[in-house]
PDB file of N, CA and C in Angstrom:
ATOM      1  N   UNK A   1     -89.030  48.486  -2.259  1.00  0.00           N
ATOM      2  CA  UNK A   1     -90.184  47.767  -1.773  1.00  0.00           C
ATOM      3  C   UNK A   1     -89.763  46.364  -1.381  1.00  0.00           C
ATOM      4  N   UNK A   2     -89.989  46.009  -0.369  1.00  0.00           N
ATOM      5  CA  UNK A   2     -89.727  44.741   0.473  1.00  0.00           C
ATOM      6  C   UNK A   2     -91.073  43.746   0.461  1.00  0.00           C
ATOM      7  N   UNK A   3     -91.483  42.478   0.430  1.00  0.00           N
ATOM      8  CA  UNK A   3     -92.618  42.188   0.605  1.00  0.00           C
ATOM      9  C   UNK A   3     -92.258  41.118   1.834  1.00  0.00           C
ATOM     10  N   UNK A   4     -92.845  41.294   2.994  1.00  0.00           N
ATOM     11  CA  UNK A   4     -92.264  40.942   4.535  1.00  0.00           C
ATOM     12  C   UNK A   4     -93.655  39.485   4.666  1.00  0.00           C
ATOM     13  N   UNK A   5     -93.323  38.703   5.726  1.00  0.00           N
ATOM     14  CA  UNK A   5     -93.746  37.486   5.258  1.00  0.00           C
ATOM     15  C   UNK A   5     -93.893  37.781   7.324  1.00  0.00           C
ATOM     16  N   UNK A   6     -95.530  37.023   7.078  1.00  0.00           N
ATOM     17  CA  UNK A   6     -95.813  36.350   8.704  1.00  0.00           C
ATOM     18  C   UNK A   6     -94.622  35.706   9.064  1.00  0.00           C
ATOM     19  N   UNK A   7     -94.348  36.507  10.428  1.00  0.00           N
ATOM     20  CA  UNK A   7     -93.161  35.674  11.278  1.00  0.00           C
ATOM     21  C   UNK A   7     -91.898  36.469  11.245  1.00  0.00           C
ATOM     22  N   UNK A   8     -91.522  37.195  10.116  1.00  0.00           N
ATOM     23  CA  UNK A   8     -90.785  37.880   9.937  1.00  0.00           C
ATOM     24  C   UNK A   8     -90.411  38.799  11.336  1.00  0.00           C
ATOM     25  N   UNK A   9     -89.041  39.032  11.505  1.00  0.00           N
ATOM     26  CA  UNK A   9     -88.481  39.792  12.565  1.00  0.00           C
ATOM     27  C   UNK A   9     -88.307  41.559  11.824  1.00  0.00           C
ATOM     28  N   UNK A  10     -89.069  42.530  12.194  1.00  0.00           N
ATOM     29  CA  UNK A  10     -88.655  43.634  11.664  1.00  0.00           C
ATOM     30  C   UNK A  10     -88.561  44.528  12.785  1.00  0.00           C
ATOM     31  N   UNK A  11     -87.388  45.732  12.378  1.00  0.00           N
ATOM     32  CA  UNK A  11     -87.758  47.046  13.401  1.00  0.00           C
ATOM     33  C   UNK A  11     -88.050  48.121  12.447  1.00  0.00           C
ATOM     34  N   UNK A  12     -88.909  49.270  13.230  1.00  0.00           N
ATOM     35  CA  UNK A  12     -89.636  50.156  12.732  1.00  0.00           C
ATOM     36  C   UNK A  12     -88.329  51.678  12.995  1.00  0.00           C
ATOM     37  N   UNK A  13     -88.023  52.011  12.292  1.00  0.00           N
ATOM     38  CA  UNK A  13     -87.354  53.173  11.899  1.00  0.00           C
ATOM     39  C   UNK A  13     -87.918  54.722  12.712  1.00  0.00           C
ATOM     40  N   UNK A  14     -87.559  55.591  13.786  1.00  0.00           N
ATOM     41  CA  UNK A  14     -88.013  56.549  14.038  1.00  0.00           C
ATOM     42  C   UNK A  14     -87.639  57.554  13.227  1.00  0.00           C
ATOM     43  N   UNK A  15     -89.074  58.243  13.063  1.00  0.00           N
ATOM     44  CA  UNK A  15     -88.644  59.865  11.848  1.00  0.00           C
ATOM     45  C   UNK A  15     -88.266  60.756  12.213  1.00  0.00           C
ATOM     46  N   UNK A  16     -88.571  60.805  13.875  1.00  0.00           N
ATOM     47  CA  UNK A  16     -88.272  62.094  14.179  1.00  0.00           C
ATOM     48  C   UNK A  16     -86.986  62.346  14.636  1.00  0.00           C
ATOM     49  N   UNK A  17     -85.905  61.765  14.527  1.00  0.00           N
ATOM     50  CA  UNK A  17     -84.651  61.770  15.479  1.00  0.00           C
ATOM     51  C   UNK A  17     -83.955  62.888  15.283  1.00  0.00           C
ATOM     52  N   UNK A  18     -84.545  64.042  13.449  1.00  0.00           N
ATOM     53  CA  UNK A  18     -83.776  64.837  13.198  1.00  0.00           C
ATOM     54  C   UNK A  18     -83.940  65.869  14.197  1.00  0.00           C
ATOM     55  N   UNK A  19     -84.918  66.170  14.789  1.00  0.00           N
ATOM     56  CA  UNK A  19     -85.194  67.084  15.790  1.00  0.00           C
ATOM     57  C   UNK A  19     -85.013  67.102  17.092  1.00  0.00           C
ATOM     58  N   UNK A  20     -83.685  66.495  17.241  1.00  0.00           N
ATOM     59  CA  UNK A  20     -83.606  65.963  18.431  1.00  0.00           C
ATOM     60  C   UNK A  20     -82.229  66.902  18.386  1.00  0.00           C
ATOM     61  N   UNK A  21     -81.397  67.254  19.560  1.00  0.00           N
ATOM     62  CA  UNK A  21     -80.240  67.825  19.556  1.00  0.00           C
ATOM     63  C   UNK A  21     -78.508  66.342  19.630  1.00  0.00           C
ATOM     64  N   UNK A  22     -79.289  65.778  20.134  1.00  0.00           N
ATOM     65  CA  UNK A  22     -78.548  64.702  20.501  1.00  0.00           C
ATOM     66  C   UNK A  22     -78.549  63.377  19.584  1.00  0.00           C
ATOM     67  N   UNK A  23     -78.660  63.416  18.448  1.00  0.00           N
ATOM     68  CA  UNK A  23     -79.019  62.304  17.150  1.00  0.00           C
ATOM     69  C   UNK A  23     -78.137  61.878  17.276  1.00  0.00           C
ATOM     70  N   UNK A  24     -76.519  61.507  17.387  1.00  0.00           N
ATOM     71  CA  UNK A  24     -75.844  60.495  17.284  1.00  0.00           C
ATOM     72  C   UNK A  24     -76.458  59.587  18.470  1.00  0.00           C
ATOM     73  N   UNK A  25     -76.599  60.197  19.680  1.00  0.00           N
ATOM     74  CA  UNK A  25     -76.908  59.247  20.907  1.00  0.00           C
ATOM     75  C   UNK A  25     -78.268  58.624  20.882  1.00  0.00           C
ATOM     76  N   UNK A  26     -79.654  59.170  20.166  1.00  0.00           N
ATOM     77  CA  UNK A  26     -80.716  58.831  20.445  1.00  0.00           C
ATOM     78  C   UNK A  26     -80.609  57.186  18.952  1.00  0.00           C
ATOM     79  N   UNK A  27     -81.859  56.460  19.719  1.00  0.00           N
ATOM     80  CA  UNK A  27     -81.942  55.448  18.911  1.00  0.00           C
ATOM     81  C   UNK A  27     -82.451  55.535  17.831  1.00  0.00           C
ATOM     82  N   UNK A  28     -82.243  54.620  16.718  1.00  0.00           N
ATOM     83  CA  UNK A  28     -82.839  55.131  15.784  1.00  0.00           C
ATOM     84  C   UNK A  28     -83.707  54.411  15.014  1.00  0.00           C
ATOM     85  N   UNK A  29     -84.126  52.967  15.640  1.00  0.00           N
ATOM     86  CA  UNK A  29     -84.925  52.051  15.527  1.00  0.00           C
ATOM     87  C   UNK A  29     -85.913  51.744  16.675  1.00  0.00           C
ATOM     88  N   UNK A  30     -87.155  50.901  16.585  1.00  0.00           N
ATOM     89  CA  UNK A  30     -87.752  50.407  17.444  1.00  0.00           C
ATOM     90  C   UNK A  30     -88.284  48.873  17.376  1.00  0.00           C
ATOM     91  N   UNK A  31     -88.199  47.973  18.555  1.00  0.00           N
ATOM     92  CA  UNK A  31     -88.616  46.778  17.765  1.00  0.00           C
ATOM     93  C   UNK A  31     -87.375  45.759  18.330  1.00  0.00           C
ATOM     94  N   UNK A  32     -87.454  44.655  18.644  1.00  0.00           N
ATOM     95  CA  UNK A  32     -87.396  43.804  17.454  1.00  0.00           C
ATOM     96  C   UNK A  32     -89.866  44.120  17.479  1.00  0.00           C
ATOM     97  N   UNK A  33     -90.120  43.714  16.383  1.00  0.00           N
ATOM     98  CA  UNK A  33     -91.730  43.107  16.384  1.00  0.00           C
ATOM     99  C   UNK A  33     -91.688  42.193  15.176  1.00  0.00           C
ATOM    100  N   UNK A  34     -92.861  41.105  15.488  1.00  0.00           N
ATOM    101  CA  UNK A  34     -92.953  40.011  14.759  1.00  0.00           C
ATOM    102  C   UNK A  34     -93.961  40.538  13.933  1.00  0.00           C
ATOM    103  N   UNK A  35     -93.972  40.188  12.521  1.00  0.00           N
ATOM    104  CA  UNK A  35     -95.302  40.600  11.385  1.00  0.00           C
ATOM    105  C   UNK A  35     -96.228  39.029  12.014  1.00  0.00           C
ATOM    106  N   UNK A  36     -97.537  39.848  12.525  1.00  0.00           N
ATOM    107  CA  UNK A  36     -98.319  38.726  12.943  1.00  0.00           C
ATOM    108  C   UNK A  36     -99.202  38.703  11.904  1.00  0.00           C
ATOM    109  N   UNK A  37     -99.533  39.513  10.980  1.00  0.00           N
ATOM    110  CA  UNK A  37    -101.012  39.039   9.830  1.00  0.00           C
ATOM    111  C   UNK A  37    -100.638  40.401   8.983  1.00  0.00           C
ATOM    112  N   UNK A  38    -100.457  40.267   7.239  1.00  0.00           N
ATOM    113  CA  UNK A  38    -100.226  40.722   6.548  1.00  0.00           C
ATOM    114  C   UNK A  38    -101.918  41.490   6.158  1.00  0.00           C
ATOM    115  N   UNK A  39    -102.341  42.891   6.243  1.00  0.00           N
ATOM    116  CA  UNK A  39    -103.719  43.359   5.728  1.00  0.00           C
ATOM    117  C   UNK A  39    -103.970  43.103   4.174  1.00  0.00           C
ATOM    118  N   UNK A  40    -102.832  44.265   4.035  1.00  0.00           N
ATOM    119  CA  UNK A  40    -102.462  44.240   2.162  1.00  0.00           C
ATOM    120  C   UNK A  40    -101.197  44.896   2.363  1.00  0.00           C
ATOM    121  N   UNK A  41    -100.713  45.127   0.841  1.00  0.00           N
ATOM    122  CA  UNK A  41     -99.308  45.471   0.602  1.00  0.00           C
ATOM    123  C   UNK A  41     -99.133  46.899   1.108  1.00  0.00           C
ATOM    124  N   UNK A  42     -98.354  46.426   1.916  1.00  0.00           N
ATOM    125  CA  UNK A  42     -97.158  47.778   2.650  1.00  0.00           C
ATOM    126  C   UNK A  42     -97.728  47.860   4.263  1.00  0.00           C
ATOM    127  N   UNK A  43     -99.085  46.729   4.832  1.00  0.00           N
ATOM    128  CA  UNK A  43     -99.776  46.953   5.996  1.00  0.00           C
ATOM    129  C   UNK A  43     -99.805  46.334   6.704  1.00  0.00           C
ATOM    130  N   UNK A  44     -99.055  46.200   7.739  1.00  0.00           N
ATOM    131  CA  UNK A  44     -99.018  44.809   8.400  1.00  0.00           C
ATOM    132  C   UNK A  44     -99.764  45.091  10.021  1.00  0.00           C
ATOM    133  N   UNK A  45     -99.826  43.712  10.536  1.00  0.00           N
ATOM    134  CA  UNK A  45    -100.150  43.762  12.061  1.00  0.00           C
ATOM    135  C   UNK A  45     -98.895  43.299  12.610  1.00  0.00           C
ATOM    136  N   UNK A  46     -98.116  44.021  13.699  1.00  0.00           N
ATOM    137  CA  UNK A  46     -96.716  43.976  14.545  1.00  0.00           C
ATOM    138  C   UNK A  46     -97.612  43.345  15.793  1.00  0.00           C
ATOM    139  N   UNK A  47     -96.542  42.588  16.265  1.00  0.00           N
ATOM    140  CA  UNK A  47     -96.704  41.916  17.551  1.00  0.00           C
ATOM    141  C   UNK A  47     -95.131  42.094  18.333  1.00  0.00           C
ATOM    142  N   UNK A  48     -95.219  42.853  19.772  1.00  0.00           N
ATOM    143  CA  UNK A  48     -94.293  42.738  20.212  1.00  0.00           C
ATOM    144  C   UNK A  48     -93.305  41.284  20.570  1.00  0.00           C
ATOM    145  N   UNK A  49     -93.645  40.163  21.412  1.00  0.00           N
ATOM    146  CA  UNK A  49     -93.810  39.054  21.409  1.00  0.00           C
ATOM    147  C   UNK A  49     -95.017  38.151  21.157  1.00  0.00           C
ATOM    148  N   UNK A  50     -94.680  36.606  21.333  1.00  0.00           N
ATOM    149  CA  UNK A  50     -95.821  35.989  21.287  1.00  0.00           C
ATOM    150  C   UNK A  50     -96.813  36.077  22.491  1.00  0.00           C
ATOM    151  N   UNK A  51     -97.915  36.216  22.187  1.00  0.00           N
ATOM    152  CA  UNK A  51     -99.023  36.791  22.880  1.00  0.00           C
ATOM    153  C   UNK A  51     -99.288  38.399  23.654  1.00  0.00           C
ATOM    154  N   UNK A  52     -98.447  39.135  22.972  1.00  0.00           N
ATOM    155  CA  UNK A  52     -98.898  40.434  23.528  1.00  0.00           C
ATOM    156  C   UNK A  52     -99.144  41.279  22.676  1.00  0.00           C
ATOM    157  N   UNK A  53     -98.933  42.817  23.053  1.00  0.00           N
ATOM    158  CA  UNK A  53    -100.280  43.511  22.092  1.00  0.00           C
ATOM    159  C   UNK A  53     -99.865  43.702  20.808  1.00  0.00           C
ATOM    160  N   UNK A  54    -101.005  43.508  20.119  1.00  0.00           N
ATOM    161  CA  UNK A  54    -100.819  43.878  18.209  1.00  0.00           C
ATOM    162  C   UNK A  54    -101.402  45.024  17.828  1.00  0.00           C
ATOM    163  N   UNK A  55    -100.549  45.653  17.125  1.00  0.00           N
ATOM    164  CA  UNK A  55    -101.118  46.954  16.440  1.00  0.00           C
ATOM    165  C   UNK A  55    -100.499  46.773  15.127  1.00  0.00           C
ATOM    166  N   UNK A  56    -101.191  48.317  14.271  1.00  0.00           N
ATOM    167  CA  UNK A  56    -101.098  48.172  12.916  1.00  0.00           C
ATOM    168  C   UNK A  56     -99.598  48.790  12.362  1.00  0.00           C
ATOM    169  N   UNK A  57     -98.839  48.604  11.126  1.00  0.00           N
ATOM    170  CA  UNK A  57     -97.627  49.228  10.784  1.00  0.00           C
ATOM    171  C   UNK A  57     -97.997  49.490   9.439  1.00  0.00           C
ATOM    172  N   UNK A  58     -97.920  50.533   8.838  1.00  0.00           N
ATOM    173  CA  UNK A  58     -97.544  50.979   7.257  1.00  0.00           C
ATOM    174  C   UNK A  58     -95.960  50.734   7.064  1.00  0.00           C
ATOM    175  N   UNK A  59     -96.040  50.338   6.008  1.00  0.00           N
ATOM    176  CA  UNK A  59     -94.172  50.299   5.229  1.00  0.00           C
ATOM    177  C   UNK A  59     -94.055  50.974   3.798  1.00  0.00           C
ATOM    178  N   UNK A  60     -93.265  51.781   3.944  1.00  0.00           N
ATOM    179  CA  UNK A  60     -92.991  52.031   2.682  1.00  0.00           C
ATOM    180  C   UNK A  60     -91.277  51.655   1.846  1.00  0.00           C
TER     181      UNK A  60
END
């Protein structure tokens, strides 16, 4: 458990890469995104850059 702080630089991990035939080549992160507003623990709001779109992230 990590506790990630407004401003923070994180990338988001893809799950599905195992189903892919080509997993060494496919990526396996997404992001950079900025934590723009913490909900509660483990829930954040991602912002690609400053001023563009925000959506929600779970962390576990």
């Amino acid at each position: 458990y990590h506790d990630f702080k407004v401003e923070d630089l994180v990338l988001i991990a893809y799950s599905d890469i195992a189903a892919s035939r080509f997993v060494k080549f496919e990526e396996k992160f997404k992001g950079p995104y900025y934590i723009y507003k913490k909900l509660r623990n483990s829930v954040y709001k991602l912002q690609t850059r400053e001023y563009s779109k925000v959506f929600k992230a779970y962390f576990n």
